[in-house]
Protein backbone atom coordinates (compact mmCIF):
# COMPACT_ATOMS: atom_id res chain seq x y z
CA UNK A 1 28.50 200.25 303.57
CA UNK A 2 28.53 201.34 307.20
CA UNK A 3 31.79 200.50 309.05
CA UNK A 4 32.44 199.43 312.89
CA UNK A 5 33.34 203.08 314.90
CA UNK A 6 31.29 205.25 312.32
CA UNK A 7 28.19 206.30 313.68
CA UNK A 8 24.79 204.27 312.61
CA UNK A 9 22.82 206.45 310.44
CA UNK A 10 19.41 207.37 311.92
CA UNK A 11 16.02 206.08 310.59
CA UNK A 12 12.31 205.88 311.56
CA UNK A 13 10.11 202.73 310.74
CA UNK A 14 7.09 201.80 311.50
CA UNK A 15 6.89 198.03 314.01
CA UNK A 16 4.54 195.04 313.84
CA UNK A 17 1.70 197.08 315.32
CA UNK A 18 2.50 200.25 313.46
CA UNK A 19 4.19 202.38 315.68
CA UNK A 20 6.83 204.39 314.53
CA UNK A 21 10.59 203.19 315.67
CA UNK A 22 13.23 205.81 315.35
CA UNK A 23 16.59 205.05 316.51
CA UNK A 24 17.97 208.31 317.40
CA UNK A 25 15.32 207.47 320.32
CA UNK A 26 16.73 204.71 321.79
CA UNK A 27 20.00 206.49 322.56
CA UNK A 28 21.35 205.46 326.09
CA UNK A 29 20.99 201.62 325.61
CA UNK A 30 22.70 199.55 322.74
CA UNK A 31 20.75 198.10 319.50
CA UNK A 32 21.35 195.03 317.50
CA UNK A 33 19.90 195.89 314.20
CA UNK A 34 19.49 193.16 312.27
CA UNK A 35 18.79 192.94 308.94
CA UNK A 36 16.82 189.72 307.63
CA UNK A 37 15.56 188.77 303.47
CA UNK A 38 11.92 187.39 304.51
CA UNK A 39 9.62 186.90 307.46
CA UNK A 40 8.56 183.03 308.15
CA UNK A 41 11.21 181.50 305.75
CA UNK A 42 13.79 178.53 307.02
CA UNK A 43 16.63 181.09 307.36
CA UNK A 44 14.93 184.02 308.80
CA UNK A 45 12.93 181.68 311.63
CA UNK A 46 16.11 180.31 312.61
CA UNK A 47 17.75 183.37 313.13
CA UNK A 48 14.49 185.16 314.72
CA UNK A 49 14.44 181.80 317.10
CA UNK A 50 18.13 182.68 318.19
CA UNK A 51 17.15 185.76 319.32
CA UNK A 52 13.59 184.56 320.81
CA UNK A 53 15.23 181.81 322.93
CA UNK A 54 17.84 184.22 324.18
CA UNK A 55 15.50 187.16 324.46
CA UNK A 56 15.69 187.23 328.55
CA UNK A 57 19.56 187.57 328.18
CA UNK A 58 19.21 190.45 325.78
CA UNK A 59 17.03 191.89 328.23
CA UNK A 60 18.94 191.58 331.10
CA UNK A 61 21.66 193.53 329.65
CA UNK A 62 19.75 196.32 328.34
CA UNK A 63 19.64 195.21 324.93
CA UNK A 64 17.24 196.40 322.31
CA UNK A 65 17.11 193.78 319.71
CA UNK A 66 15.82 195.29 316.36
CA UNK A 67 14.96 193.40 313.30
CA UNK A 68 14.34 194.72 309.45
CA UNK A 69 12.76 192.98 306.35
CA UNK A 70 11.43 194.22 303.14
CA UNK A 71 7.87 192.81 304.21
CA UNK A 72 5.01 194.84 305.70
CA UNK A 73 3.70 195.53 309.28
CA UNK A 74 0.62 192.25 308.27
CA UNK A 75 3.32 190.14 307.47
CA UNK A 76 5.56 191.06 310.94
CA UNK A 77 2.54 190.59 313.21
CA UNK A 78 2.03 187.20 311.27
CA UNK A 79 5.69 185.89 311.56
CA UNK A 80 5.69 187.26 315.37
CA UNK A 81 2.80 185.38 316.46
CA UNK A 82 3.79 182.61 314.81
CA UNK A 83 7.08 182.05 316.14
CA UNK A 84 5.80 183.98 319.57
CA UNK A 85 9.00 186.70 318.62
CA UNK A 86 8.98 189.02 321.64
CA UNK A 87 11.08 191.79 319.74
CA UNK A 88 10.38 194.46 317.65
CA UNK A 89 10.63 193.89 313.61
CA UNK A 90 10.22 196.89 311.21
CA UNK A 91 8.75 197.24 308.20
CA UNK A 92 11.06 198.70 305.67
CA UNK A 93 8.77 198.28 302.63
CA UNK A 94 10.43 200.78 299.98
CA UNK A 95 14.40 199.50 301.71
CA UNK A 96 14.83 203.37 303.02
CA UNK A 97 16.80 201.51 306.15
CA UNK A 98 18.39 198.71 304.17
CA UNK A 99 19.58 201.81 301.73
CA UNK A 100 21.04 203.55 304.12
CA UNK A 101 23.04 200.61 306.05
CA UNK A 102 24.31 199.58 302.82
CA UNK A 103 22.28 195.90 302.72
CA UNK A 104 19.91 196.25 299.59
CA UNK A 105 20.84 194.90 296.32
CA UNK A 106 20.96 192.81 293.82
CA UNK A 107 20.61 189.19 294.79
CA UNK A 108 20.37 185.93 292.62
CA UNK A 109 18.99 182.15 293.42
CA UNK A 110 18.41 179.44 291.26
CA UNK A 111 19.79 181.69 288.09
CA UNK A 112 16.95 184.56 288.55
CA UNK A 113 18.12 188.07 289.93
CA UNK A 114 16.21 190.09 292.19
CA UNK A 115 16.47 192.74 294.28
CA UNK A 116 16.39 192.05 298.02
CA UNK A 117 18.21 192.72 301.79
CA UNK A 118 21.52 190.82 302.86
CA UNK A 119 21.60 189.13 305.92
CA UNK A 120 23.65 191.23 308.07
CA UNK A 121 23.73 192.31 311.83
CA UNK A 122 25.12 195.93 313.37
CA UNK A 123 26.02 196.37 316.86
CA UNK A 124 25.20 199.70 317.60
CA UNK A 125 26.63 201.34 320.92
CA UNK A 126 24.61 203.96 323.77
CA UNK A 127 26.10 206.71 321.63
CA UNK A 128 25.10 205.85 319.00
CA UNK A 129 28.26 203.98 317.09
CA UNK A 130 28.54 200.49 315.14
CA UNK A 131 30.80 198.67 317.22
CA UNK A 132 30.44 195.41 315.41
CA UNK A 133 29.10 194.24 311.70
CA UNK A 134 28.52 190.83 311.69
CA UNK A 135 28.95 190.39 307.57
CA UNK A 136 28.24 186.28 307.86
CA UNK A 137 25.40 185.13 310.36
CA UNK A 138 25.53 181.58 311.83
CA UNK A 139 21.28 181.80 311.80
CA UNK A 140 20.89 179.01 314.37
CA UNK A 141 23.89 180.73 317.00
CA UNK A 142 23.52 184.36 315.95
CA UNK A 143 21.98 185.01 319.02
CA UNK A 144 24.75 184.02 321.01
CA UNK A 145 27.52 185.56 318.57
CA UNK A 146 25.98 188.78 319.67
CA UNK A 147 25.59 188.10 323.02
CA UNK A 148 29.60 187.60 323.05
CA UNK A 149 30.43 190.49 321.01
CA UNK A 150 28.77 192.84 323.00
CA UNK A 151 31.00 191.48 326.17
């Protein structure tokens, strides 16, 4: 599990569109990475609504807002359109990302166990550092939890 002041391990995934994302490039400007189970579920559009409605804000301040699922780059353009997301999700189909930030695991619902991503949020500084781990998301105000955190 990555901890706040330890530095956020670098990956590369590909967006919605199929570009590659690599966050050793966006150096300079801080990153909420946000970790999510499943595109277009109740949970998941709440949360990805939080951060729509308060995407300006994000903006303003420089703020690259980054989310990750298990599901494919079909099934990001889908949920993006959808919900008219205007921020980058990445497809981290065999959980190399979720893996390395400590989110992939065993799950269970209704009795049956599974393995899938927790819903958890890092705060990752210009240099590169997680300043914040947000461990339980309020999916309808996460948006603005961030928002605060990052001052």
């Amino acid at each position: 599990m990555i901890k706040e002041g330890e530095a956020a391990p670098d990956f590369e995934a590909r967006d919605a569109q199929g570009n590659k994302v690599k966050l050793s490039d966006l150096r300079g400007q801080k990153v909420v990475l946000y970790f999510y189970p499943k595109d277009d579920t109740p949970g998941c559009t709440k949360e990805a609504c939080s951060f729509r409605d308060s995407f300006s804000e994000f903006e303003e301040r420089g703020i690259k807002v980054l989310g990750v699922s298990l599901d494919d780059e079909r099934s990001h353009q889908k949920f993006a359109d959808k919900y008219q997301l205007p921020f980058t999700l990445l497809a981290d189909t065999d959980h190399a990302v979720a893996d390395r930030y400590g989110v992939y695991g065993e799950k269970q619902f209704a009795g049956r166990k599974y393995m899938g991503v927790d819903r958890k949020t890092f705060l990752i500084d210009e240099r590169g550092h997680v300043v914040r781990v947000f461990d339980k998301v309020d999916v309808e105000r996460h948006a603005d939890e961030v928002l605060k955190a990052f001052g």
